[in-house]
PDB file of N, CA and C in Angstrom:
ATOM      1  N   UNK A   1      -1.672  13.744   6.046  1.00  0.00           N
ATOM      2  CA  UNK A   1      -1.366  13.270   7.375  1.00  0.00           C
ATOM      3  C   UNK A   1      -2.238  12.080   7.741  1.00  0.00           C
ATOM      4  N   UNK A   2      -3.597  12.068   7.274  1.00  0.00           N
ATOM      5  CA  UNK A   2      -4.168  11.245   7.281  1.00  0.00           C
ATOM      6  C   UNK A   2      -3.840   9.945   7.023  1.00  0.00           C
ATOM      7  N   UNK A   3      -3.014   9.529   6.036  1.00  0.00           N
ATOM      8  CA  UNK A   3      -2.680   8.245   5.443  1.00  0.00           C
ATOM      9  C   UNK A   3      -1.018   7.742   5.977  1.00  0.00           C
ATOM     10  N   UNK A   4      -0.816   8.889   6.937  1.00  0.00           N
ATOM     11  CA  UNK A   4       0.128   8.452   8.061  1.00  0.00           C
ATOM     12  C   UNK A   4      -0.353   7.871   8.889  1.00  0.00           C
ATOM     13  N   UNK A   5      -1.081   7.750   9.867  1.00  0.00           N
ATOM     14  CA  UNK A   5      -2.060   7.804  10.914  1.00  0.00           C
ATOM     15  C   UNK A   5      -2.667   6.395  10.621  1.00  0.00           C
ATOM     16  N   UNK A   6      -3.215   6.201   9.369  1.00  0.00           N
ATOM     17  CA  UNK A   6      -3.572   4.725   9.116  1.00  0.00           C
ATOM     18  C   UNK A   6      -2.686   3.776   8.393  1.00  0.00           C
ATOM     19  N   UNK A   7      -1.294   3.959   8.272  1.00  0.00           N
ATOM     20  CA  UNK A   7      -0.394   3.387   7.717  1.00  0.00           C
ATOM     21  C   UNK A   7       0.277   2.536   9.239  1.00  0.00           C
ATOM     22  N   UNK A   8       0.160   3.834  10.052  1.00  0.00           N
ATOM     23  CA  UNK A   8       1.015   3.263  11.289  1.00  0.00           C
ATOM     24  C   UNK A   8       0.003   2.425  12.127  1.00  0.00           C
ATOM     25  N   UNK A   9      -1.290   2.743  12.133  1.00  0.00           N
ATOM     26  CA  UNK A   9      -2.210   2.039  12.874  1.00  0.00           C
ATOM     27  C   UNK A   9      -1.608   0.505  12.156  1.00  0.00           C
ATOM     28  N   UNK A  10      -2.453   0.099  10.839  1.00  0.00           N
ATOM     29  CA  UNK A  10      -2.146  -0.987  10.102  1.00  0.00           C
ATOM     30  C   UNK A  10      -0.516  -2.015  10.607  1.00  0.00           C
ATOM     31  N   UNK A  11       0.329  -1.294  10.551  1.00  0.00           N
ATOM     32  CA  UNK A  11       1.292  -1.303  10.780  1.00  0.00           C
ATOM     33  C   UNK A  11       1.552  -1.993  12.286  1.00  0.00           C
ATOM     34  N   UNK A  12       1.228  -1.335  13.505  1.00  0.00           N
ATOM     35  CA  UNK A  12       0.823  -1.826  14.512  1.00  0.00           C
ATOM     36  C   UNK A  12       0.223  -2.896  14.955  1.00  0.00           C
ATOM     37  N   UNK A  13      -0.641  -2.496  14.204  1.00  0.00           N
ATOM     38  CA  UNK A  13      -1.805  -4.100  14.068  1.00  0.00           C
ATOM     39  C   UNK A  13      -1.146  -5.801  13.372  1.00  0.00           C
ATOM     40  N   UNK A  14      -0.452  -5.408  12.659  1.00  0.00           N
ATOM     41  CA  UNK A  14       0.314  -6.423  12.042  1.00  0.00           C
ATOM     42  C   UNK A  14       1.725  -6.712  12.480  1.00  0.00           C
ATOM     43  N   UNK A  15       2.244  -5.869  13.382  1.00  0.00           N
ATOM     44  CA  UNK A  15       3.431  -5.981  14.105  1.00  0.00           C
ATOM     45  C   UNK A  15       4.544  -5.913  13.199  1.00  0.00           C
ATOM     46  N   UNK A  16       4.262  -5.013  11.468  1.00  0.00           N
ATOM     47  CA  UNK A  16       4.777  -4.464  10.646  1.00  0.00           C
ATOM     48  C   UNK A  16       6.247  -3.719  11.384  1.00  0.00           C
ATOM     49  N   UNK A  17       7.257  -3.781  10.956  1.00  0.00           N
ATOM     50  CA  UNK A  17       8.780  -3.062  10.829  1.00  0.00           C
ATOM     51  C   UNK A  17       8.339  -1.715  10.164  1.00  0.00           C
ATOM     52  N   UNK A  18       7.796  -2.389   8.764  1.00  0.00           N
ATOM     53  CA  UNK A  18       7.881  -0.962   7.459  1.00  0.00           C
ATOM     54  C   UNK A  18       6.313  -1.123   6.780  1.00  0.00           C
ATOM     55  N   UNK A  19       6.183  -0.096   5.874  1.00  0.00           N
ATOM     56  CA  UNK A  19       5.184  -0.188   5.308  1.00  0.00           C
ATOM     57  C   UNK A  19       5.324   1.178   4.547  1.00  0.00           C
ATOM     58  N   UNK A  20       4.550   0.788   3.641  1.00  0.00           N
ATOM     59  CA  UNK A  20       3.791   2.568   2.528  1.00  0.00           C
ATOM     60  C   UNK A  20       2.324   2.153   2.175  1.00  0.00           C
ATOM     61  N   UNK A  21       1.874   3.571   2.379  1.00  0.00           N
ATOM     62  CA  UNK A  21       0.750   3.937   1.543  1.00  0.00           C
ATOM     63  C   UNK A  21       1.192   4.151  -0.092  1.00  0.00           C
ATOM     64  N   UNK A  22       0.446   3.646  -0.953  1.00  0.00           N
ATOM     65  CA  UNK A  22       0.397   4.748  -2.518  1.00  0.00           C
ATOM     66  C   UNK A  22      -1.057   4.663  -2.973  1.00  0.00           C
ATOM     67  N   UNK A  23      -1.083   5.650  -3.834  1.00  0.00           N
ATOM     68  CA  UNK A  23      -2.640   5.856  -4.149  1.00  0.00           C
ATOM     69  C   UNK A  23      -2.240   6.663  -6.012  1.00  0.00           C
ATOM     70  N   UNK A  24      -3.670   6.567  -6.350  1.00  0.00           N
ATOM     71  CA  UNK A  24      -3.529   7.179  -7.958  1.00  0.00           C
ATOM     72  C   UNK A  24      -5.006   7.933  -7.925  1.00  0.00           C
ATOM     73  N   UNK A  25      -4.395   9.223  -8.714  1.00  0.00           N
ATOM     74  CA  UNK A  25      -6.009   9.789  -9.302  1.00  0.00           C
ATOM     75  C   UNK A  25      -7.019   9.253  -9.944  1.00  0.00           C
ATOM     76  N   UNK A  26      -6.695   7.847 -10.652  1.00  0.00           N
ATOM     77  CA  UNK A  26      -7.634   7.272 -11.212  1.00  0.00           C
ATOM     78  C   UNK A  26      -7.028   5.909 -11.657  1.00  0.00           C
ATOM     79  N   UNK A  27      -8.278   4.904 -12.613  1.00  0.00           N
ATOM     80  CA  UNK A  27      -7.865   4.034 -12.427  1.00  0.00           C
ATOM     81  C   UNK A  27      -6.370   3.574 -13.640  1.00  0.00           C
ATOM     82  N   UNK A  28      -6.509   4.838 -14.869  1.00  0.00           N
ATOM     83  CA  UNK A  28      -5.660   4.955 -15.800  1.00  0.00           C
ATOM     84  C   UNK A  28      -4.371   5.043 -15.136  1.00  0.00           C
ATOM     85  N   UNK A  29      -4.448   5.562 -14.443  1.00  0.00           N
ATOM     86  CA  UNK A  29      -2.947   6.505 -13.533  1.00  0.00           C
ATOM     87  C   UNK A  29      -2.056   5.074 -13.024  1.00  0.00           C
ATOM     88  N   UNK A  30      -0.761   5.301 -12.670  1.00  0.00           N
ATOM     89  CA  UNK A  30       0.180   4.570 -11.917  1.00  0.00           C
ATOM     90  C   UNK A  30      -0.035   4.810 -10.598  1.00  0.00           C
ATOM     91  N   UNK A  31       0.166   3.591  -9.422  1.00  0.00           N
ATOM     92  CA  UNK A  31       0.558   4.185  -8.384  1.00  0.00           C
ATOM     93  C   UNK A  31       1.592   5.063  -8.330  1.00  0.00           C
ATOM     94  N   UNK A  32       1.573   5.484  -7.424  1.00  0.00           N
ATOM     95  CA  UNK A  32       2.305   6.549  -6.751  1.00  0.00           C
ATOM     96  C   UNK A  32       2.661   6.697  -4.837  1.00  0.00           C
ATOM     97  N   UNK A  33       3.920   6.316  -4.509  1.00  0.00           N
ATOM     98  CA  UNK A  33       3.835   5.931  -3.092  1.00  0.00           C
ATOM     99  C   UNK A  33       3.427   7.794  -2.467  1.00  0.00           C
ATOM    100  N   UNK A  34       2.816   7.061  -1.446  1.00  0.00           N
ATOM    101  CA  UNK A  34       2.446   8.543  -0.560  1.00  0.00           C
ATOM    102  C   UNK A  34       2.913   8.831   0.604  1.00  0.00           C
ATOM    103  N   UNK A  35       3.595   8.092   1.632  1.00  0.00           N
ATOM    104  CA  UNK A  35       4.386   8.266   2.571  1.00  0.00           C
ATOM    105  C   UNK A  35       4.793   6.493   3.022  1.00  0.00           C
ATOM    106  N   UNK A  36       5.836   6.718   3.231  1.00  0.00           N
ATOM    107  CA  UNK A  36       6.285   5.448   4.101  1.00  0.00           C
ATOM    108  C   UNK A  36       7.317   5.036   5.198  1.00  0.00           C
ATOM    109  N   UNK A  37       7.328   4.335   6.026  1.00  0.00           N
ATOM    110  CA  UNK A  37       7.698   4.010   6.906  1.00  0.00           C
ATOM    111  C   UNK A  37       8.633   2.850   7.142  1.00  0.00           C
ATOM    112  N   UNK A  38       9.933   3.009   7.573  1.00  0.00           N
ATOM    113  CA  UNK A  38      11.084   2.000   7.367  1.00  0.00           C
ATOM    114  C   UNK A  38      11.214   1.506   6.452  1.00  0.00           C
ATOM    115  N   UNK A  39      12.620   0.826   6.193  1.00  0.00           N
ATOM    116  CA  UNK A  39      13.473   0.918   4.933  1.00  0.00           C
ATOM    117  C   UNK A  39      12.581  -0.115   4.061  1.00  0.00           C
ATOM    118  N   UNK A  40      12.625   0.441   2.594  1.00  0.00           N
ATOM    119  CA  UNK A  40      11.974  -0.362   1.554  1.00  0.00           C
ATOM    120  C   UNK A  40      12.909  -0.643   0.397  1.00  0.00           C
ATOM    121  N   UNK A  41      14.285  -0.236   0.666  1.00  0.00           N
ATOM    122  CA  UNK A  41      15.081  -0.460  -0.493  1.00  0.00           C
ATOM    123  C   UNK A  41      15.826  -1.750  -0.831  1.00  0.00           C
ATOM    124  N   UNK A  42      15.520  -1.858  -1.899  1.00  0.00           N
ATOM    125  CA  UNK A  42      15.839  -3.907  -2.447  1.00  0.00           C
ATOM    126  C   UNK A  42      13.896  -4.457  -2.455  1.00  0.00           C
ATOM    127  N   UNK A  43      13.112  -4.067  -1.869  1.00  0.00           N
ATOM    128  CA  UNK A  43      12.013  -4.560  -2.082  1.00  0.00           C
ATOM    129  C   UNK A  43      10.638  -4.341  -3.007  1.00  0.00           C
ATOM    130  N   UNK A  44      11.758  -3.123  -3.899  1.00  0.00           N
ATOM    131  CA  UNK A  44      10.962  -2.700  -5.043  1.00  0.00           C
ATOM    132  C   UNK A  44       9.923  -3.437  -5.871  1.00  0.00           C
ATOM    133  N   UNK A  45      10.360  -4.602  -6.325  1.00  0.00           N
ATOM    134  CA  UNK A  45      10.288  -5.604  -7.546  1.00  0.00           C
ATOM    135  C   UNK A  45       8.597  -5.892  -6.482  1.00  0.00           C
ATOM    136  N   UNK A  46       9.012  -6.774  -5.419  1.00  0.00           N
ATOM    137  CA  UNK A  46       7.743  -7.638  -4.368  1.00  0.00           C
ATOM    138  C   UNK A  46       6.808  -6.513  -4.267  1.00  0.00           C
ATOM    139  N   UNK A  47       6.976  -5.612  -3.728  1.00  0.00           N
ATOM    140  CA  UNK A  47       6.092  -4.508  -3.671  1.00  0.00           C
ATOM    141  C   UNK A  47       5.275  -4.189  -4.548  1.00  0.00           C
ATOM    142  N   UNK A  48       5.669  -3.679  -5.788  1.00  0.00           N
ATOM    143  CA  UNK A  48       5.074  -3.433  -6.958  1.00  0.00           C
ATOM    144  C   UNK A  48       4.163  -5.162  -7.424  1.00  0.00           C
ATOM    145  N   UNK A  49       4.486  -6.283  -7.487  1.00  0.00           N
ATOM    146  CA  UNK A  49       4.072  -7.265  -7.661  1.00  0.00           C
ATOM    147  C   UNK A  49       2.854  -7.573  -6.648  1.00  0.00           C
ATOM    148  N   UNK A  50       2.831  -6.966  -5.647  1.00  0.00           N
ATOM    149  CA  UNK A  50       1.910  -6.888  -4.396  1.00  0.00           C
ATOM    150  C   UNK A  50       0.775  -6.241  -5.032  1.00  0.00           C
ATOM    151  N   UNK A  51       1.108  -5.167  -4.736  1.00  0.00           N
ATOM    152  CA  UNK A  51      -0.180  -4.001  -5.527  1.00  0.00           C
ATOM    153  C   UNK A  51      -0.458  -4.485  -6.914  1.00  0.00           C
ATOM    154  N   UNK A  52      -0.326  -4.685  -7.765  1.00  0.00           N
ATOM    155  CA  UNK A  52      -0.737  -5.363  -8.664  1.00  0.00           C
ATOM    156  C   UNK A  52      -1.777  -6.648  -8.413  1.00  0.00           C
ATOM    157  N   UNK A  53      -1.075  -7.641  -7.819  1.00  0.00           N
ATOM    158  CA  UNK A  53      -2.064  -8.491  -7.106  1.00  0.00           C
ATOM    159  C   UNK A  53      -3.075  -7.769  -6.520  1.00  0.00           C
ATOM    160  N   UNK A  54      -3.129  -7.400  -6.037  1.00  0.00           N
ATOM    161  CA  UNK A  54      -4.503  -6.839  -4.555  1.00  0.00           C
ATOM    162  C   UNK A  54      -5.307  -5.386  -6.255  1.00  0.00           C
ATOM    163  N   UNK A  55      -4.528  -5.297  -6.723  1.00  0.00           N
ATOM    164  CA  UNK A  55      -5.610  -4.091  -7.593  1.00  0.00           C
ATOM    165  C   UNK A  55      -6.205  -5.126  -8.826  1.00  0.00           C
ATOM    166  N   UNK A  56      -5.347  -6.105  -9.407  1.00  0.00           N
ATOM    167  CA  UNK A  56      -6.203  -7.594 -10.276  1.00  0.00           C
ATOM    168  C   UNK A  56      -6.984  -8.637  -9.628  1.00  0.00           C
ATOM    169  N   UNK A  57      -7.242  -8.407  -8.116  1.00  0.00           N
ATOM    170  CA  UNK A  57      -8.117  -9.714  -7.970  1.00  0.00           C
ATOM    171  C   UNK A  57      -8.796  -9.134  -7.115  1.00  0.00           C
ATOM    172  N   UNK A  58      -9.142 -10.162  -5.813  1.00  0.00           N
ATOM    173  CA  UNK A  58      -9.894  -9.358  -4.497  1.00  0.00           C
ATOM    174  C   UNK A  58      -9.763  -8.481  -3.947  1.00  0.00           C
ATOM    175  N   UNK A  59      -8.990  -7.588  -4.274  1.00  0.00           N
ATOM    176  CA  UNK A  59      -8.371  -6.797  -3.248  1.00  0.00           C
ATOM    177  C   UNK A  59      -7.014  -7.234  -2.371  1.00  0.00           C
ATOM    178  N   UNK A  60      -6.443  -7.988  -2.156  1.00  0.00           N
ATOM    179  CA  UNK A  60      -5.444  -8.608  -1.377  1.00  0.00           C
ATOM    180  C   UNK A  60      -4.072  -9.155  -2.310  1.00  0.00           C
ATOM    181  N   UNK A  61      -2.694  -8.954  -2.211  1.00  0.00           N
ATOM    182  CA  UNK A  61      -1.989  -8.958  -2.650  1.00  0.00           C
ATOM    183  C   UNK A  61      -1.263  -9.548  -1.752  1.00  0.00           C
ATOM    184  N   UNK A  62       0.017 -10.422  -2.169  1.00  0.00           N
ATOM    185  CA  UNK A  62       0.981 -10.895  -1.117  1.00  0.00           C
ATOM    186  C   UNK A  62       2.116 -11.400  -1.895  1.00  0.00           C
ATOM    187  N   UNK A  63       3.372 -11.214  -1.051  1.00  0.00           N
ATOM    188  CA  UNK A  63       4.911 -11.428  -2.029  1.00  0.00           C
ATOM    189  C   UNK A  63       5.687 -11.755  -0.979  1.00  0.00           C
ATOM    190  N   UNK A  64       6.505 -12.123  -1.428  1.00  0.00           N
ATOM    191  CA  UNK A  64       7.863 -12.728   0.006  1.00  0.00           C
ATOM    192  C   UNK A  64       9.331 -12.503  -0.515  1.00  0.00           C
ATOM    193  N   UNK A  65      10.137 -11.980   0.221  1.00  0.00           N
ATOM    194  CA  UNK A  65      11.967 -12.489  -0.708  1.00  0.00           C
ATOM    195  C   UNK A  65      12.255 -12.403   0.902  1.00  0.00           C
ATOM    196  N   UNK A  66      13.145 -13.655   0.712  1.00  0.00           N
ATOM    197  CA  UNK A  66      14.003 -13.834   1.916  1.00  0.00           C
ATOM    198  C   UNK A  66      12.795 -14.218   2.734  1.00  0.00           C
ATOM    199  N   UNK A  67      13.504 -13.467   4.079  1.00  0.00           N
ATOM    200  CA  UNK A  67      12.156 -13.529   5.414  1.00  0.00           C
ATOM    201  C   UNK A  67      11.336 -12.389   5.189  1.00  0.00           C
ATOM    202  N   UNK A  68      11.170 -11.490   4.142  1.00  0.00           N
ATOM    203  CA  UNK A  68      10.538 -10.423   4.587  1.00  0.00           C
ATOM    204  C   UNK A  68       9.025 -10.640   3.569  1.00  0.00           C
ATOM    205  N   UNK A  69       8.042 -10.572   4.816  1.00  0.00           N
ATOM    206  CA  UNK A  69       6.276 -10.995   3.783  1.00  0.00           C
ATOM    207  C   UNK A  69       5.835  -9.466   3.429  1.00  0.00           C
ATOM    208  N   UNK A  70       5.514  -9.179   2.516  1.00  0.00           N
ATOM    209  CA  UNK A  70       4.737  -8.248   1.839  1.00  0.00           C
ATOM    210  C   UNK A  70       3.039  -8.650   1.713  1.00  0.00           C
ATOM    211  N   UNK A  71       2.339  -7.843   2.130  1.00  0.00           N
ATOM    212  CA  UNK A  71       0.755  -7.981   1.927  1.00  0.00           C
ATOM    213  C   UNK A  71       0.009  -6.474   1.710  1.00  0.00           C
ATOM    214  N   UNK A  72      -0.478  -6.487   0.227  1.00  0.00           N
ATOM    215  CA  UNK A  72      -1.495  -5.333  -0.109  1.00  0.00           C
ATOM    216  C   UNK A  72      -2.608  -5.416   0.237  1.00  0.00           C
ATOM    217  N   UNK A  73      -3.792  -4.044   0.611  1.00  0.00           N
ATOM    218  CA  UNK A  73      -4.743  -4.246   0.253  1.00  0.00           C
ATOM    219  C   UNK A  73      -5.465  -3.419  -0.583  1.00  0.00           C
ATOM    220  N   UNK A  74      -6.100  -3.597  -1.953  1.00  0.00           N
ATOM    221  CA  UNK A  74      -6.788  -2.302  -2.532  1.00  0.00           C
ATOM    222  C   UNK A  74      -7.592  -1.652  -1.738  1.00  0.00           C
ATOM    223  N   UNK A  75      -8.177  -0.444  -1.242  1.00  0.00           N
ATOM    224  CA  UNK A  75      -9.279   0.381  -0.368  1.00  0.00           C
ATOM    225  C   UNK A  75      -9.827   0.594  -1.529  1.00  0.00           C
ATOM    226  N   UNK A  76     -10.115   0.845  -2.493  1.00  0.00           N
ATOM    227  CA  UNK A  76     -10.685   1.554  -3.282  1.00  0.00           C
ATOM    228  C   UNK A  76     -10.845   3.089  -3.500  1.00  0.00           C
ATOM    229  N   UNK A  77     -11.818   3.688  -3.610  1.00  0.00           N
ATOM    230  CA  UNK A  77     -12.197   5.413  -3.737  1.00  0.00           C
ATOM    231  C   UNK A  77     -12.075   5.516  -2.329  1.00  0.00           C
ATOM    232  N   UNK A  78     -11.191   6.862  -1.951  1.00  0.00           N
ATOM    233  CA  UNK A  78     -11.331   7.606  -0.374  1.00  0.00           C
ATOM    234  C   UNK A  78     -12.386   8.776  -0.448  1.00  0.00           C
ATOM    235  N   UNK A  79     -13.123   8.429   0.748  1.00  0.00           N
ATOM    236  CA  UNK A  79     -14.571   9.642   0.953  1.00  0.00           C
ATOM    237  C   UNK A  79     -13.667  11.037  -0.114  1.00  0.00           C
ATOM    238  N   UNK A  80     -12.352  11.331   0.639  1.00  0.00           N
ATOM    239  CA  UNK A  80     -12.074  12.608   0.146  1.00  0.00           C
ATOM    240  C   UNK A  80     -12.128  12.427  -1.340  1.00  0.00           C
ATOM    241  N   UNK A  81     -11.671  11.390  -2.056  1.00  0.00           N
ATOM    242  CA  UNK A  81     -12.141  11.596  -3.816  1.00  0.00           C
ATOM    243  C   UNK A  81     -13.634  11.801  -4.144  1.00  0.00           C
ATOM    244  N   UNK A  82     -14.192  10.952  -3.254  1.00  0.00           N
ATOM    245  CA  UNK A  82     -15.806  11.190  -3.879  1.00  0.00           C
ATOM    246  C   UNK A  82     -16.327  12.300  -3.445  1.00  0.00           C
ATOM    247  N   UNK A  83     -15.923  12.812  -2.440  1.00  0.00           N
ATOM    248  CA  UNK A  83     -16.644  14.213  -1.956  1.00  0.00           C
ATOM    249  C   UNK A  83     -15.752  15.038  -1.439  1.00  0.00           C
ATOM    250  N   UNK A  84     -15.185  15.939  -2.695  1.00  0.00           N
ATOM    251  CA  UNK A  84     -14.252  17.262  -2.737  1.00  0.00           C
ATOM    252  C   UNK A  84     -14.726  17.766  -1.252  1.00  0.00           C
ATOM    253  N   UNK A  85     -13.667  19.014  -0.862  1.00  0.00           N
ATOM    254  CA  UNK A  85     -14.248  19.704   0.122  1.00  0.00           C
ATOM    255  C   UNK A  85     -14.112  21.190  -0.481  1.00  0.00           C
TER     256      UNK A  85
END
């Protein structure tokens, strides 16, 4: 629920339509989307090209088709990975 909560904040803040969270157990692993918000279908390809960007460089990723802008950002490790409960 948590990564609802800051998907929609983000979202807000950027005056975002849509958006997803995804996250991976590690750094071997694939993403994996974790919840998302308004329609993402046809924007597969930019998306995935996003996260890629933002997980190979600074952190920050960005893609465009049509009018619609795509922007990642890597977070890195969440408290909850580093410290089980």
């Amino acid at each position: 629920m948590c990564s609802g909560v800051a998907l929609q904040t983000a979202m807000d803040a950027t005056d975002a339509e849509r958006g997803r969270v995804s996250s991976r157990q590690s750094r071997r692993r694939s993403l994996k989307e974790t919840i998302h918000v308004g329609r993402l279908a046809g924007l597969e390809g930019q998306i995935y090209e996003a996260e890629r960007r933002a997980l190979g460089a600074d952190g920050v990723g960005e893609a465009s088709v049509d009018d619609v802008h795509l922007a990642t950002v890597a977070l890195g490790r969440s408290l909850r990975a580093a410290h089980p409960v």
